[in-house]
PDB file of N, CA and C in Angstrom:
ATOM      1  N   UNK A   1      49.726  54.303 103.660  1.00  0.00           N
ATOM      2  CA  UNK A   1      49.061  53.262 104.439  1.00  0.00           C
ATOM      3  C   UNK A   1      47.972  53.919 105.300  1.00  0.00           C
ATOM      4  N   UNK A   2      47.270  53.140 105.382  1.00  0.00           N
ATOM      5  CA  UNK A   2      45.642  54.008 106.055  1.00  0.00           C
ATOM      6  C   UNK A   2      45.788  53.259 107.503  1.00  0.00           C
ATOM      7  N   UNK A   3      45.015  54.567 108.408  1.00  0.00           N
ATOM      8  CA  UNK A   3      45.499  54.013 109.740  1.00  0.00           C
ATOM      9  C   UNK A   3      44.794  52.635 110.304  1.00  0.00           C
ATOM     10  N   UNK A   4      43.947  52.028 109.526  1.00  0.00           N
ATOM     11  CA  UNK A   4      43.307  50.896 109.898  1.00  0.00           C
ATOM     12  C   UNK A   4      44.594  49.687 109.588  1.00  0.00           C
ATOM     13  N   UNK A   5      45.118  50.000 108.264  1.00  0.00           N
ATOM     14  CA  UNK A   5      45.864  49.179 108.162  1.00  0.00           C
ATOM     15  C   UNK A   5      47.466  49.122 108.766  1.00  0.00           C
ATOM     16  N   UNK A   6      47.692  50.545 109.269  1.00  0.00           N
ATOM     17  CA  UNK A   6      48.415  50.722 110.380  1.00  0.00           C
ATOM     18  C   UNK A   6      48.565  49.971 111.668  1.00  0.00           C
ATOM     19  N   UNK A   7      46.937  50.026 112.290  1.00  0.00           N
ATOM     20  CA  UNK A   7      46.863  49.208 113.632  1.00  0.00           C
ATOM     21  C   UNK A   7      46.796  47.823 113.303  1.00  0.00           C
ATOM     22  N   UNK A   8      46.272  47.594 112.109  1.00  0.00           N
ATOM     23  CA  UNK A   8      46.125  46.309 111.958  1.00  0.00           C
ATOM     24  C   UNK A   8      47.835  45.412 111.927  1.00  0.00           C
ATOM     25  N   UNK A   9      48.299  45.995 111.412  1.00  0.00           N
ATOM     26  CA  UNK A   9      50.244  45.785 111.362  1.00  0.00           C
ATOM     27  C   UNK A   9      50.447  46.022 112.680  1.00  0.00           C
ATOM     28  N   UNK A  10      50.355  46.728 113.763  1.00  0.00           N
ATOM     29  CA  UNK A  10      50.912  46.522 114.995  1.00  0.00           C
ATOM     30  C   UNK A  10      50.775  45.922 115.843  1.00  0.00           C
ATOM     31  N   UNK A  11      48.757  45.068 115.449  1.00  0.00           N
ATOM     32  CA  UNK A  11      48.091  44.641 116.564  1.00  0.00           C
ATOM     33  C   UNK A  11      48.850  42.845 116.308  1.00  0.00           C
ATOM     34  N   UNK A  12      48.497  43.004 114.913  1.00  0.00           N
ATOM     35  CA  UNK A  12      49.542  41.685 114.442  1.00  0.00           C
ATOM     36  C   UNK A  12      50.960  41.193 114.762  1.00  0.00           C
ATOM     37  N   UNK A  13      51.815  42.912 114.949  1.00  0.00           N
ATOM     38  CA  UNK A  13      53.330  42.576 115.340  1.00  0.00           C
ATOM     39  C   UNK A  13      52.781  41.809 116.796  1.00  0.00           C
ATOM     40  N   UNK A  14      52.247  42.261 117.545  1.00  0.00           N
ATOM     41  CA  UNK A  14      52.116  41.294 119.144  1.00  0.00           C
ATOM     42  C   UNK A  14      51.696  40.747 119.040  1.00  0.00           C
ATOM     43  N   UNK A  15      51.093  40.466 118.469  1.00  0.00           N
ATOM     44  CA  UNK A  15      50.040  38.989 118.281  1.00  0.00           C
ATOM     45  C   UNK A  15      51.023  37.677 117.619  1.00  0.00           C
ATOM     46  N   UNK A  16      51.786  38.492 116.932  1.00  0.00           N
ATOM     47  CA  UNK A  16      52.542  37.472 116.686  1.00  0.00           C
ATOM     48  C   UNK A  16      52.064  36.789 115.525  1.00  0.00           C
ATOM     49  N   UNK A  17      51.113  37.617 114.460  1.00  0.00           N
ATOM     50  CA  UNK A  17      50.346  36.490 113.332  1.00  0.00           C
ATOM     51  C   UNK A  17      50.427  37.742 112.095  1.00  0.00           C
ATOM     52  N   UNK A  18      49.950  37.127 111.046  1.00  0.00           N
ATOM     53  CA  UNK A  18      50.205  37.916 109.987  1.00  0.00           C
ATOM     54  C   UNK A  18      48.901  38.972 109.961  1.00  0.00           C
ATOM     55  N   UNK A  19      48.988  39.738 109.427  1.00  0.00           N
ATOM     56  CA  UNK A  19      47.959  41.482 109.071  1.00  0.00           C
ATOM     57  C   UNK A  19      47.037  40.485 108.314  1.00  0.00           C
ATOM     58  N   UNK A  20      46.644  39.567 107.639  1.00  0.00           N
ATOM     59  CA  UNK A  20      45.531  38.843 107.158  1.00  0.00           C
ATOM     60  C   UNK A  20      44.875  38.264 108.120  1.00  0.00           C
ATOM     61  N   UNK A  21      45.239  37.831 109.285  1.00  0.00           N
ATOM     62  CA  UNK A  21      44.708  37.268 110.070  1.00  0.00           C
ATOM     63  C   UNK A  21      43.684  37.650 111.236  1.00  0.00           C
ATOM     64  N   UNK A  22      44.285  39.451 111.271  1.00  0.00           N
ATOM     65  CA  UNK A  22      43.624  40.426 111.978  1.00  0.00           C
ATOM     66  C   UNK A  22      42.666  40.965 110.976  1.00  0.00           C
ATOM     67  N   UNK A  23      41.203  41.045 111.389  1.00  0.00           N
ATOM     68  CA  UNK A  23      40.590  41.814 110.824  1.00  0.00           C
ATOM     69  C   UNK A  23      39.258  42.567 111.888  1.00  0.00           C
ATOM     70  N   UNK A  24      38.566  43.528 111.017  1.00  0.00           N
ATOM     71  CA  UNK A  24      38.719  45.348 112.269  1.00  0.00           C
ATOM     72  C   UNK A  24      37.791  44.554 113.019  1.00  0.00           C
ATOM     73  N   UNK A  25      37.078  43.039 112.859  1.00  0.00           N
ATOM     74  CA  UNK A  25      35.873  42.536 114.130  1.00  0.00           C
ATOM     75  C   UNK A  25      37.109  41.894 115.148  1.00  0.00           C
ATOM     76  N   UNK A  26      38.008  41.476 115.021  1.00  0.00           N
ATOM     77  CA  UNK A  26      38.632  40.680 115.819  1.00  0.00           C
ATOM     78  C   UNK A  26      38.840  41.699 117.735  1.00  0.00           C
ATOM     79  N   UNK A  27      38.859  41.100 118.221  1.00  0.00           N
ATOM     80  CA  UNK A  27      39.203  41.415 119.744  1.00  0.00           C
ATOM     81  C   UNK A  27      40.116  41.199 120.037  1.00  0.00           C
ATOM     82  N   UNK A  28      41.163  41.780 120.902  1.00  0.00           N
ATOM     83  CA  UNK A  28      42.424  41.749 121.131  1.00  0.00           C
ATOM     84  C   UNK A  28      42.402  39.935 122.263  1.00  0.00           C
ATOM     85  N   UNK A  29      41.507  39.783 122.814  1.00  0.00           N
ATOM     86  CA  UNK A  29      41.291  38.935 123.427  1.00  0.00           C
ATOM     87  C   UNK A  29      41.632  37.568 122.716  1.00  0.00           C
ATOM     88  N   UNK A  30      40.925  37.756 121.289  1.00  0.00           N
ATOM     89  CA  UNK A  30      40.733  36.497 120.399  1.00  0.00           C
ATOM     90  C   UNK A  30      41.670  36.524 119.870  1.00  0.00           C
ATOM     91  N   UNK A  31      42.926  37.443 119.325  1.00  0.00           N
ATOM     92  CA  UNK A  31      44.120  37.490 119.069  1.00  0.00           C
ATOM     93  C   UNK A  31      45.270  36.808 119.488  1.00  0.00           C
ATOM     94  N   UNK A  32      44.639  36.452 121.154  1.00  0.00           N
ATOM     95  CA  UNK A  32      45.499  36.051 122.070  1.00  0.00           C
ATOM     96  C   UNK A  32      46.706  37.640 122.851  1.00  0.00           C
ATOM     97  N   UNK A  33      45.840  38.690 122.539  1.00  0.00           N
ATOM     98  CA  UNK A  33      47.140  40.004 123.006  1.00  0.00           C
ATOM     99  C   UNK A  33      46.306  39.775 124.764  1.00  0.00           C
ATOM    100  N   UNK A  34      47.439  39.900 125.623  1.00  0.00           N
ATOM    101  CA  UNK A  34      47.460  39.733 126.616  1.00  0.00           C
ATOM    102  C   UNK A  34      47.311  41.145 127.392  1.00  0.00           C
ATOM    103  N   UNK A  35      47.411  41.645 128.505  1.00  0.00           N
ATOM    104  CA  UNK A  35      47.688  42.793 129.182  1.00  0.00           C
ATOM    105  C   UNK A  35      48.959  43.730 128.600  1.00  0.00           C
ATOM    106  N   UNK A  36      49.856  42.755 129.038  1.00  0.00           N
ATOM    107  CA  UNK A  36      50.996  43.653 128.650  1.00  0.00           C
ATOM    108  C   UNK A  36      50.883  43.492 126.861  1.00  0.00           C
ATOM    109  N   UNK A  37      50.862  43.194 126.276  1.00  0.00           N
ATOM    110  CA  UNK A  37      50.776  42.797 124.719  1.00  0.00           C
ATOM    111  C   UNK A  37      49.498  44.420 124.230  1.00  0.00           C
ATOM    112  N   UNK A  38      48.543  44.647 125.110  1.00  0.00           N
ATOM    113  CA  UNK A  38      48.151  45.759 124.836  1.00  0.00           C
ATOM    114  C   UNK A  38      48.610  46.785 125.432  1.00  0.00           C
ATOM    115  N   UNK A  39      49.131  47.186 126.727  1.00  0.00           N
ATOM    116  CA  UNK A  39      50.296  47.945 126.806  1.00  0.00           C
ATOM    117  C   UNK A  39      50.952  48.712 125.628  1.00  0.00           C
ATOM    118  N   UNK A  40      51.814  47.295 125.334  1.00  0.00           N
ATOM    119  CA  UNK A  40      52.953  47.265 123.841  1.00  0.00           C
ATOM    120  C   UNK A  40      51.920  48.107 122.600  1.00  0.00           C
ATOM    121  N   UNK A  41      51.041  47.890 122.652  1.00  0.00           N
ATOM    122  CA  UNK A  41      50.691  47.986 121.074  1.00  0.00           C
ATOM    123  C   UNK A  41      49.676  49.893 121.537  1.00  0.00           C
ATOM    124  N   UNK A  42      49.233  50.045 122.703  1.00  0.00           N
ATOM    125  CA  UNK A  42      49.067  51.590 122.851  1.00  0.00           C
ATOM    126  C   UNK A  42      50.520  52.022 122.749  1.00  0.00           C
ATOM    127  N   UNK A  43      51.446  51.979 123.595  1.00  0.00           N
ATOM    128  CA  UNK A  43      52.955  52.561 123.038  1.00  0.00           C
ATOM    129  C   UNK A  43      53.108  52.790 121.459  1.00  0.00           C
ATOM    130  N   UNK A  44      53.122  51.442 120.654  1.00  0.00           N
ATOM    131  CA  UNK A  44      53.524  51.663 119.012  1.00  0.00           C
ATOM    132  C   UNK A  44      51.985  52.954 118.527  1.00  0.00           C
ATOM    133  N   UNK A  45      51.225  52.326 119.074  1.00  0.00           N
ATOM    134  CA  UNK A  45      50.322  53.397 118.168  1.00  0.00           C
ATOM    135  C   UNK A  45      50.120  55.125 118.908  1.00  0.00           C
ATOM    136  N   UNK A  46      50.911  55.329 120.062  1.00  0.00           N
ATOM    137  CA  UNK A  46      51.323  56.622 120.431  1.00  0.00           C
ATOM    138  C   UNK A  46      52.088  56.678 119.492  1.00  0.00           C
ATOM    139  N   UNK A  47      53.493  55.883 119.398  1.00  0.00           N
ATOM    140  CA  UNK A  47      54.881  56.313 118.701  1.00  0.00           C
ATOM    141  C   UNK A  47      54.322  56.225 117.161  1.00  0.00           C
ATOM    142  N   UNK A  48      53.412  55.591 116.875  1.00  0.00           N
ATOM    143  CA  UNK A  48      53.046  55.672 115.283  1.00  0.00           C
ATOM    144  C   UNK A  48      52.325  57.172 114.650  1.00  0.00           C
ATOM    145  N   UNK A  49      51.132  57.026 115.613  1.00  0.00           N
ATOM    146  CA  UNK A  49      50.203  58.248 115.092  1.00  0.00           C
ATOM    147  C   UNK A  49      50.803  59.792 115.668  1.00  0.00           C
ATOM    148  N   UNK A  50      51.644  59.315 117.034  1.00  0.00           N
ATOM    149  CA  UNK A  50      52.382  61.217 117.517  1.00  0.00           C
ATOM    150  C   UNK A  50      51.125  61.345 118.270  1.00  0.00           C
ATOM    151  N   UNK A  51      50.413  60.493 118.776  1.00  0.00           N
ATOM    152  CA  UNK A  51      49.427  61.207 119.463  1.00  0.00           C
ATOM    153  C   UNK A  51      49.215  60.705 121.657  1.00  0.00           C
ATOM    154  N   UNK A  52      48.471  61.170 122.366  1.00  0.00           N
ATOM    155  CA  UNK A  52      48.407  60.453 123.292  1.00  0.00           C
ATOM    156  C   UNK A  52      47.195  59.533 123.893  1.00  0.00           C
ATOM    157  N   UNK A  53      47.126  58.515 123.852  1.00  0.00           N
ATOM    158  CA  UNK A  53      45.855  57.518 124.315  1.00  0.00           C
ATOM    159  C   UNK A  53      45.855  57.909 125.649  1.00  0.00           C
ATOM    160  N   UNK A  54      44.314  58.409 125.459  1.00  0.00           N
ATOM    161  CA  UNK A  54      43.795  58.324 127.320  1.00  0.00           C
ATOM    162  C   UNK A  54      43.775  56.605 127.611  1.00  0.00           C
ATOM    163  N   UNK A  55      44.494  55.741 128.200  1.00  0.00           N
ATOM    164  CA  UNK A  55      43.868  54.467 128.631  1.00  0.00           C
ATOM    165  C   UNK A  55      45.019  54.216 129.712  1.00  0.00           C
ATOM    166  N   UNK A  56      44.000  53.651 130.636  1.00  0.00           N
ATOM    167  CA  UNK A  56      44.646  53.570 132.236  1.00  0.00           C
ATOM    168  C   UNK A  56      44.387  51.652 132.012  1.00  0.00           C
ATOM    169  N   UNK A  57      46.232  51.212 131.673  1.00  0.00           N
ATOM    170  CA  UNK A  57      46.091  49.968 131.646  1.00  0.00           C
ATOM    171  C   UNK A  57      45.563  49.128 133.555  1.00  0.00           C
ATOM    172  N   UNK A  58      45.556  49.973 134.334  1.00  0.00           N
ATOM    173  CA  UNK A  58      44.698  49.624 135.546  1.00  0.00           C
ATOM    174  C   UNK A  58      43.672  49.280 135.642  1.00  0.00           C
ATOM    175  N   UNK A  59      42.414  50.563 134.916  1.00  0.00           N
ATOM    176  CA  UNK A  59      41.095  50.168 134.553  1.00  0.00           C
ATOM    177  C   UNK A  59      40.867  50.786 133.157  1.00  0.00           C
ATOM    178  N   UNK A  60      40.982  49.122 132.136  1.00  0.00           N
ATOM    179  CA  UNK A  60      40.630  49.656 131.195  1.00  0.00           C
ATOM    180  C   UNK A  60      39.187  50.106 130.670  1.00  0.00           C
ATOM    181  N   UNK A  61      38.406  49.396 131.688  1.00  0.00           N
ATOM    182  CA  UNK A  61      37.042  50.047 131.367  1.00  0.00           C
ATOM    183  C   UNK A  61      36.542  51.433 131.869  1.00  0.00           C
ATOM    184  N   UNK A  62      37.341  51.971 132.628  1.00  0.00           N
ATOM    185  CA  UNK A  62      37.536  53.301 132.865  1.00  0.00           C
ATOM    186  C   UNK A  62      37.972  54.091 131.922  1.00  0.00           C
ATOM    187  N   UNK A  63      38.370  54.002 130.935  1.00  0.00           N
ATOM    188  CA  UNK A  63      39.546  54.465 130.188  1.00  0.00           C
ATOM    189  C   UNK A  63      38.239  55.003 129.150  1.00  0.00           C
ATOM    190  N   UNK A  64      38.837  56.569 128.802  1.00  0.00           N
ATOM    191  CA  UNK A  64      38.034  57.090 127.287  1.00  0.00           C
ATOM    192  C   UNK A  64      38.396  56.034 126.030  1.00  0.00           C
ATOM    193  N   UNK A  65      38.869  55.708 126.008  1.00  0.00           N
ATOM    194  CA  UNK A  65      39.459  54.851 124.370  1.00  0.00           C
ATOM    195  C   UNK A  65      39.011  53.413 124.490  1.00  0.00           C
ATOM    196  N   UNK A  66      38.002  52.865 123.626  1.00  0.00           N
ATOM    197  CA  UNK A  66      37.356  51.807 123.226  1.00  0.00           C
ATOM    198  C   UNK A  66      38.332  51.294 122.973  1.00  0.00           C
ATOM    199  N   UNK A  67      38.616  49.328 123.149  1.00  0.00           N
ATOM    200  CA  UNK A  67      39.776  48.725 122.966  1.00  0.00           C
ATOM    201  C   UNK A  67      39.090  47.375 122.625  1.00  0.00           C
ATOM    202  N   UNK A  68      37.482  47.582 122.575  1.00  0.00           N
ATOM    203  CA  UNK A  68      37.056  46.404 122.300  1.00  0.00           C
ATOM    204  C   UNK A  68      37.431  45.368 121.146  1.00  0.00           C
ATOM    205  N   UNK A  69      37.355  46.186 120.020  1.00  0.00           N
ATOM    206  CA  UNK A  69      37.631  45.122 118.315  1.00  0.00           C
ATOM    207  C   UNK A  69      38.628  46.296 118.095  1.00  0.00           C
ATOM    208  N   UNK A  70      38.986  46.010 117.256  1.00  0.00           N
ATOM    209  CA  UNK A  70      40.641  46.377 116.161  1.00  0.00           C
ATOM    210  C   UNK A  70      39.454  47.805 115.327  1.00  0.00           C
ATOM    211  N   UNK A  71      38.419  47.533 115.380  1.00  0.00           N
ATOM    212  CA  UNK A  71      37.306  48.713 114.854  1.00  0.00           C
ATOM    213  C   UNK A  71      37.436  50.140 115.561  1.00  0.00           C
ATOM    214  N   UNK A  72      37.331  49.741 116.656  1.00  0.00           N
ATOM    215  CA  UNK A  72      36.732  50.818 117.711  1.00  0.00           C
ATOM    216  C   UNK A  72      38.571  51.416 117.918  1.00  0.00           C
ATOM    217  N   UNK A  73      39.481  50.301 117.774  1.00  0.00           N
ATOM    218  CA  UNK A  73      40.738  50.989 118.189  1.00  0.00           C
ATOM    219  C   UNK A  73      41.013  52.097 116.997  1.00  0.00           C
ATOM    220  N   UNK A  74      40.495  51.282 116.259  1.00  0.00           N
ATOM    221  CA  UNK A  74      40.819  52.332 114.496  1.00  0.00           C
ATOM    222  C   UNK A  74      40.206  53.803 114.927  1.00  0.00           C
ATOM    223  N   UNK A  75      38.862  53.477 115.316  1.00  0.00           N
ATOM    224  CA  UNK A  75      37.735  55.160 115.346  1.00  0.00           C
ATOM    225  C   UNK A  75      38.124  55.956 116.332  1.00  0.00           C
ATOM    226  N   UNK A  76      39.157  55.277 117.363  1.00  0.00           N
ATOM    227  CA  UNK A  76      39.223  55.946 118.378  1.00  0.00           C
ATOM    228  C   UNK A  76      41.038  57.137 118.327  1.00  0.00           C
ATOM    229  N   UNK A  77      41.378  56.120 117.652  1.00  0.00           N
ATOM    230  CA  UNK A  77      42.596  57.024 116.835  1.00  0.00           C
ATOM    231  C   UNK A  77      42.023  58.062 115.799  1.00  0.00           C
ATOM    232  N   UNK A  78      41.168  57.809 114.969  1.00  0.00           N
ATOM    233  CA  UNK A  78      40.989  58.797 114.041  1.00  0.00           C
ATOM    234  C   UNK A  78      40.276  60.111 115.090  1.00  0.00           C
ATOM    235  N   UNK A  79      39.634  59.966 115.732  1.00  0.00           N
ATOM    236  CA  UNK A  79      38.325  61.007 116.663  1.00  0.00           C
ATOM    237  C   UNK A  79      40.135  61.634 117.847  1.00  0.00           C
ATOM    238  N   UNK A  80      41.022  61.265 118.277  1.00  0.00           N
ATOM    239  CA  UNK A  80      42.437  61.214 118.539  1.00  0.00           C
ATOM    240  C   UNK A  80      42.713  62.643 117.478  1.00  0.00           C
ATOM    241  N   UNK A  81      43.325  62.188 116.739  1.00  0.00           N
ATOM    242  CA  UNK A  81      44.163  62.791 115.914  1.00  0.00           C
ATOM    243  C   UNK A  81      43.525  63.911 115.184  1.00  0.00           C
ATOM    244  N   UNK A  82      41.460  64.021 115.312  1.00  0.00           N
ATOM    245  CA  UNK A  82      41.344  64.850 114.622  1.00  0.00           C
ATOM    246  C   UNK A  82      40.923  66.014 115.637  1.00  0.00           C
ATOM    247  N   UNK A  83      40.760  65.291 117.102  1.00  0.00           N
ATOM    248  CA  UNK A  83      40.903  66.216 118.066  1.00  0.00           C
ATOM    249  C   UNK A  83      42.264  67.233 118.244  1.00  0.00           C
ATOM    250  N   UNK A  84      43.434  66.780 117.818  1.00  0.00           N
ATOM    251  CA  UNK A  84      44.604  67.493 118.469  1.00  0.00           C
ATOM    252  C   UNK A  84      45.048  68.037 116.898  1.00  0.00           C
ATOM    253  N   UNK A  85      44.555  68.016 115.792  1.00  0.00           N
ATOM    254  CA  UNK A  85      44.410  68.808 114.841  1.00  0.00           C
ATOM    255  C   UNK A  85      44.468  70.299 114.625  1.00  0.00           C
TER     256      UNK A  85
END
């Protein structure tokens, strides 16, 4: 499974809708994922990929890790994982 379609399965488990329904333009916003609902879904994709997200659910616009579209969450895991490589 490729990690797009990875996040796309987790962003969906909180969302509460099926992996067809998410696709990489969608916004966690338009999903309906809430604060804590993105919380939840940086946790699964620490515990998924083994890696650690810089993001300060305080200020997320402070935060190194783009959280804008299901896109940027994808690039920001891969640029992640090929850092601690």
């Amino acid at each position: 499974m490729s990690t797009r379609d990875k996040v796309i399965s987790i962003i969906a488990e909180q969302a509460v809708l099926e992996p067809s329904d998410v696709t990489t333009e969608s916004t966690l916003d338009e999903l309906g994922i809430d604060s804590l609902g993105l919380v939840e879904c940086i946790f699964a994709i620490e515990e998924t990929f083994d890696i650690s997200v810089p993001f300060n659910a305080n200020a997320p616009s402070e935060s190194d890790f783009d959280i804008s579209t299901v896109a940027s969450i994808v690039d920001g895991i891969e640029r992640l994982r090929a850092e601690q490589s």
